[in-house]
C-alpha atoms as a PDB file:
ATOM      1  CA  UNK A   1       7.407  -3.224 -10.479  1.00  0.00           C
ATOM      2  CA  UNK A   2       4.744  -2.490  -7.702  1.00  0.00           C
ATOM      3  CA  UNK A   3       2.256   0.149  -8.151  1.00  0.00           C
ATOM      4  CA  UNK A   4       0.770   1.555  -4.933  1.00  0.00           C
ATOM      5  CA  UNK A   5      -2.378   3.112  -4.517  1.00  0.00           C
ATOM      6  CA  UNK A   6      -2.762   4.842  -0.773  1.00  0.00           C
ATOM      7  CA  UNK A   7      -6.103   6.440   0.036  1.00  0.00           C
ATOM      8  CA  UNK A   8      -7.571   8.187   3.254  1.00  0.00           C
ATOM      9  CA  UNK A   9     -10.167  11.022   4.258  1.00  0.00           C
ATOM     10  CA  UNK A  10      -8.654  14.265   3.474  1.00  0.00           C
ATOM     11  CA  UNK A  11      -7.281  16.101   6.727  1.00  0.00           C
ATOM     12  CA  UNK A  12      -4.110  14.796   7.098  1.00  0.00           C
ATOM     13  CA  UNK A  13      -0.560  17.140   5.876  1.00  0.00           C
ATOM     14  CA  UNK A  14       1.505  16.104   3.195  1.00  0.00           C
ATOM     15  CA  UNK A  15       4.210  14.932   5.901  1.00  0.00           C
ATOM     16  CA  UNK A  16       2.129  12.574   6.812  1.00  0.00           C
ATOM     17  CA  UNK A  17       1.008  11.389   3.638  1.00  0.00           C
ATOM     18  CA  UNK A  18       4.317  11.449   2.662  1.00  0.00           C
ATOM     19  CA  UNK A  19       5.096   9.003   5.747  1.00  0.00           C
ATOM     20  CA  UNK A  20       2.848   6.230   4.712  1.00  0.00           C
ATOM     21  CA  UNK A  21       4.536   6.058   1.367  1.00  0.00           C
ATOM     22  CA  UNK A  22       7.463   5.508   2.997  1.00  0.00           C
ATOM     23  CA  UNK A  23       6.637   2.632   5.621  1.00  0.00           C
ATOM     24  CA  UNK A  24       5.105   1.128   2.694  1.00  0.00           C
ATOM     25  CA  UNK A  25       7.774   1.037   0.091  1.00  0.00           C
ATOM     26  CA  UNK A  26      10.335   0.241   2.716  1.00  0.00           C
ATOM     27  CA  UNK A  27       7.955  -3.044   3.614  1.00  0.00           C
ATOM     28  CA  UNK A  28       8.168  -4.040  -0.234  1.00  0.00           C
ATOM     29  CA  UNK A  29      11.589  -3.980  -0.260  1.00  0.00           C
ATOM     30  CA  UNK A  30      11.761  -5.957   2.918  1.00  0.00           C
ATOM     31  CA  UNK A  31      10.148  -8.647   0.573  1.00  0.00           C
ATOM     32  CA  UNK A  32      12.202  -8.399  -2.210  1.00  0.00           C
ATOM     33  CA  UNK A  33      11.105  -5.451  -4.500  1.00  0.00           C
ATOM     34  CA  UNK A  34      14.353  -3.979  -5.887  1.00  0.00           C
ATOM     35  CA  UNK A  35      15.181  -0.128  -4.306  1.00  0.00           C
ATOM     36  CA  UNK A  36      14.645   2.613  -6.559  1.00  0.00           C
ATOM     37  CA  UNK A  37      11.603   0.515  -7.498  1.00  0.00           C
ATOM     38  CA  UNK A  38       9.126   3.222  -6.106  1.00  0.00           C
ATOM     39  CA  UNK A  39       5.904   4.628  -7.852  1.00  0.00           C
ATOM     40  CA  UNK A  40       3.347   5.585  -5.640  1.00  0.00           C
ATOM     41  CA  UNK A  41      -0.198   7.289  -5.721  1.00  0.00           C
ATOM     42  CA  UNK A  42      -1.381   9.015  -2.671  1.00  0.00           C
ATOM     43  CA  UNK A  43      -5.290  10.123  -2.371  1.00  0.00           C
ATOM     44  CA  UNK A  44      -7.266  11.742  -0.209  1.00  0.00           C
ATOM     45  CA  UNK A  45     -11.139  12.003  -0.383  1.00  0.00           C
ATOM     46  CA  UNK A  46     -14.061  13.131   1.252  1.00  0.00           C
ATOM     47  CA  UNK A  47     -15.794  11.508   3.764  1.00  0.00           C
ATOM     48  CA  UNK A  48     -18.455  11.028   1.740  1.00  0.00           C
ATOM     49  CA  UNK A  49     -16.511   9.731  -1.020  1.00  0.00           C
ATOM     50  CA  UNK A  50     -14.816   7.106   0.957  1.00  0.00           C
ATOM     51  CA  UNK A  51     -17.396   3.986   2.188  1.00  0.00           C
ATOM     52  CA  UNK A  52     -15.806   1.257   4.753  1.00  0.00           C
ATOM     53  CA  UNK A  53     -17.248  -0.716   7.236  1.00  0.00           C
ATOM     54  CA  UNK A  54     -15.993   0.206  10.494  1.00  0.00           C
ATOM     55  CA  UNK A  55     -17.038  -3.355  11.960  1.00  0.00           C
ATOM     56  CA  UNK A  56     -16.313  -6.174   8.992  1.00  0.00           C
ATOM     57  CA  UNK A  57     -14.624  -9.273  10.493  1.00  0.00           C
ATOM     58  CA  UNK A  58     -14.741  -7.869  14.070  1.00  0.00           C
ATOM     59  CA  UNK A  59     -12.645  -5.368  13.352  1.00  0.00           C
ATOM     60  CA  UNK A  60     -12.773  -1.633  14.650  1.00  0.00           C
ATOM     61  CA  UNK A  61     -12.012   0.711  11.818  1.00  0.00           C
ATOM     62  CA  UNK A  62     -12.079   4.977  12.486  1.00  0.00           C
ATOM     63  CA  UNK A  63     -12.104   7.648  10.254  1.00  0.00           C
ATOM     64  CA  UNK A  64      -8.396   7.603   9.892  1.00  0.00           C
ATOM     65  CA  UNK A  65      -8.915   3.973   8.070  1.00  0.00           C
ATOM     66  CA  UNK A  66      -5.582   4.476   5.108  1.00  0.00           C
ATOM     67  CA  UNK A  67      -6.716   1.631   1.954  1.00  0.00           C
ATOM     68  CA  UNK A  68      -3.311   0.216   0.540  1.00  0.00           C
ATOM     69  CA  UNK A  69      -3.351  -1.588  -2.667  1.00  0.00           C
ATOM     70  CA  UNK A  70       0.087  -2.591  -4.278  1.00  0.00           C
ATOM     71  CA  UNK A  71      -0.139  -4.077  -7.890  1.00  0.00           C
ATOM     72  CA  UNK A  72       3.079  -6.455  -8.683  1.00  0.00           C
ATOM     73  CA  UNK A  73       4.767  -9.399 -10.390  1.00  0.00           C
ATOM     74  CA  UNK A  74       3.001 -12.226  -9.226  1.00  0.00           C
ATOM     75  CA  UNK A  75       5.587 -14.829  -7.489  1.00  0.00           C
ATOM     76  CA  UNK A  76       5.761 -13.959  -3.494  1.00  0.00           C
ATOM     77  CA  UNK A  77       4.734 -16.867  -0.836  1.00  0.00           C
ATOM     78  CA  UNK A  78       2.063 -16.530   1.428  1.00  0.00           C
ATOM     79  CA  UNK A  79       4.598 -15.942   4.319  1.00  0.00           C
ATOM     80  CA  UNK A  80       6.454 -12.667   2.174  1.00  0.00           C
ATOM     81  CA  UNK A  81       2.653 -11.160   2.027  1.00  0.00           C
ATOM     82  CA  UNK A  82       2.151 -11.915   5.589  1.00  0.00           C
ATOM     83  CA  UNK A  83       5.267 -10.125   6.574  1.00  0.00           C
ATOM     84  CA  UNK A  84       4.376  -7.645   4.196  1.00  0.00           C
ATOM     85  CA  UNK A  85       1.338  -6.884   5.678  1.00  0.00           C
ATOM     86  CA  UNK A  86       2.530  -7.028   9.366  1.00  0.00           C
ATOM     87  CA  UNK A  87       5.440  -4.813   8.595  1.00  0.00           C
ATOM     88  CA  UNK A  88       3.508  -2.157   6.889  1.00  0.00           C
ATOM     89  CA  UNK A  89       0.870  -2.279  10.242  1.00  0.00           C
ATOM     90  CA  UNK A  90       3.353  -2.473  12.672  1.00  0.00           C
ATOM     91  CA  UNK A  91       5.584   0.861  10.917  1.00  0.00           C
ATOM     92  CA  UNK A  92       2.660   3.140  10.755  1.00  0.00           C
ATOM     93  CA  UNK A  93       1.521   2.487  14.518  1.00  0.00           C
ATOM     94  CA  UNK A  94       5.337   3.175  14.858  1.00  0.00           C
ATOM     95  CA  UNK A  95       6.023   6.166  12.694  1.00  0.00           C
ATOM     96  CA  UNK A  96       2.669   7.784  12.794  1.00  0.00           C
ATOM     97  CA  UNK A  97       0.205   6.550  15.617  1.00  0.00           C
ATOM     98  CA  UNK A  98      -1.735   4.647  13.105  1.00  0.00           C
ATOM     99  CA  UNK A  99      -3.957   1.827  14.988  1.00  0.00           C
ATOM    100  CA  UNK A 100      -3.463  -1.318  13.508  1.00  0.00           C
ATOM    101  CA  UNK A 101      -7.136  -1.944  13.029  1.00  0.00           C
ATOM    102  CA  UNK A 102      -7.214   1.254  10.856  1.00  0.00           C
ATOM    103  CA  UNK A 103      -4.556  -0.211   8.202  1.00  0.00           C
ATOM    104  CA  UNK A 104      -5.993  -2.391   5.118  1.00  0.00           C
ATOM    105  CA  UNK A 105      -3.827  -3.835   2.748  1.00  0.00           C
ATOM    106  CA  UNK A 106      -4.585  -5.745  -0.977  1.00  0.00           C
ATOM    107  CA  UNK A 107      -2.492  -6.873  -2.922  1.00  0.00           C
ATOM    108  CA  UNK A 108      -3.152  -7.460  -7.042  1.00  0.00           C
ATOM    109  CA  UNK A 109      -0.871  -9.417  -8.667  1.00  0.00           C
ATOM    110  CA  UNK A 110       0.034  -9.325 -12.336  1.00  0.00           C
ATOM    111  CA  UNK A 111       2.213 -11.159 -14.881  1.00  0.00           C
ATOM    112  CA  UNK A 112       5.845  -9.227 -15.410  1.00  0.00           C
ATOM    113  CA  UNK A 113       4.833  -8.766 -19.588  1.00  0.00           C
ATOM    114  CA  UNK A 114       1.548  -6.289 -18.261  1.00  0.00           C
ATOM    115  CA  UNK A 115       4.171  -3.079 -17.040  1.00  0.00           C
ATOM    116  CA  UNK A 116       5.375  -0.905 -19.481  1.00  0.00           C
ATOM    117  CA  UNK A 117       7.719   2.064 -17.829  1.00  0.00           C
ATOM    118  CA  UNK A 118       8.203   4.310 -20.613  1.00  0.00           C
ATOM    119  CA  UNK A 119       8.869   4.420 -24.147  1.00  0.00           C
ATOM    120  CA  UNK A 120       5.884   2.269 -24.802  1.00  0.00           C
ATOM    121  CA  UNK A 121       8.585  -1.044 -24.018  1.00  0.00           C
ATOM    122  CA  UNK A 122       6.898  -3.869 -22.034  1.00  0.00           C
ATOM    123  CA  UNK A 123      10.616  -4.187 -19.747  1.00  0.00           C
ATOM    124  CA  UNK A 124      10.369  -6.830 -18.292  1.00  0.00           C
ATOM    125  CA  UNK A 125       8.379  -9.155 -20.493  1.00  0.00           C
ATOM    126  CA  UNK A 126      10.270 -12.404 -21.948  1.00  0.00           C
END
């Protein structure tokens, strides 16, 4: 059911791209979202082409600033997002040397009858 949208300056390989996708999708299914559940869309832009601002809240954002957005079925508690959030930081300072600071995560969430995942069927609406 999610739908994640990953976007960062260009310069980085596609191993590394390829990481973030999965620290990500194996945080969602820490919360709950069912495995084989993975559709991802992984961006990269120019510089120019990609506005932040590296001091909003107090916090210290670089150029290597990666924007996660994961669409889903509306439903999870505050405390799933939070460990959502902190498991998706915590695995990319892990796996890829990611500050914390540089990881920003929304989350959009949706009622199950707005997916459709093929054949023009809305699955999973009742």
């Amino acid at each position: 059911m999610p739908l994640v949208r990953i976007d960062m300056q260009k310069g980085k390989d596609v191993a590394y791209r390829q990481e973030i996708g999965r620290v990500v999708y194996e945080a969602m299914v820490g919360v709950g979202v069912p495995e084989k559940d993975r559709f991802q869309i992984i961006a990269e832009h120019e510089a120019g082409n990609f506005a932040f601002d590296a001091t909003y809240l107090g916090i210290e954002r670089t150029d290597n600033l990666v924007i996660i957005q994961i669409t889903w079925n509306e439903g999870r508690t505050t405390e799933q997002k939070k460990t959502l959030y902190k498991d998706i930081a915590e695995g990319l300072v892990k796996s890829l040397g990611i500050r914390a600071e540089d990881v920003f995560v929304n989350i959009i969430e949706v009622k199950r009858e707005n997916w459709s995942f093929g054949n023009g069927i809305a699955q999973y609406a009742t």
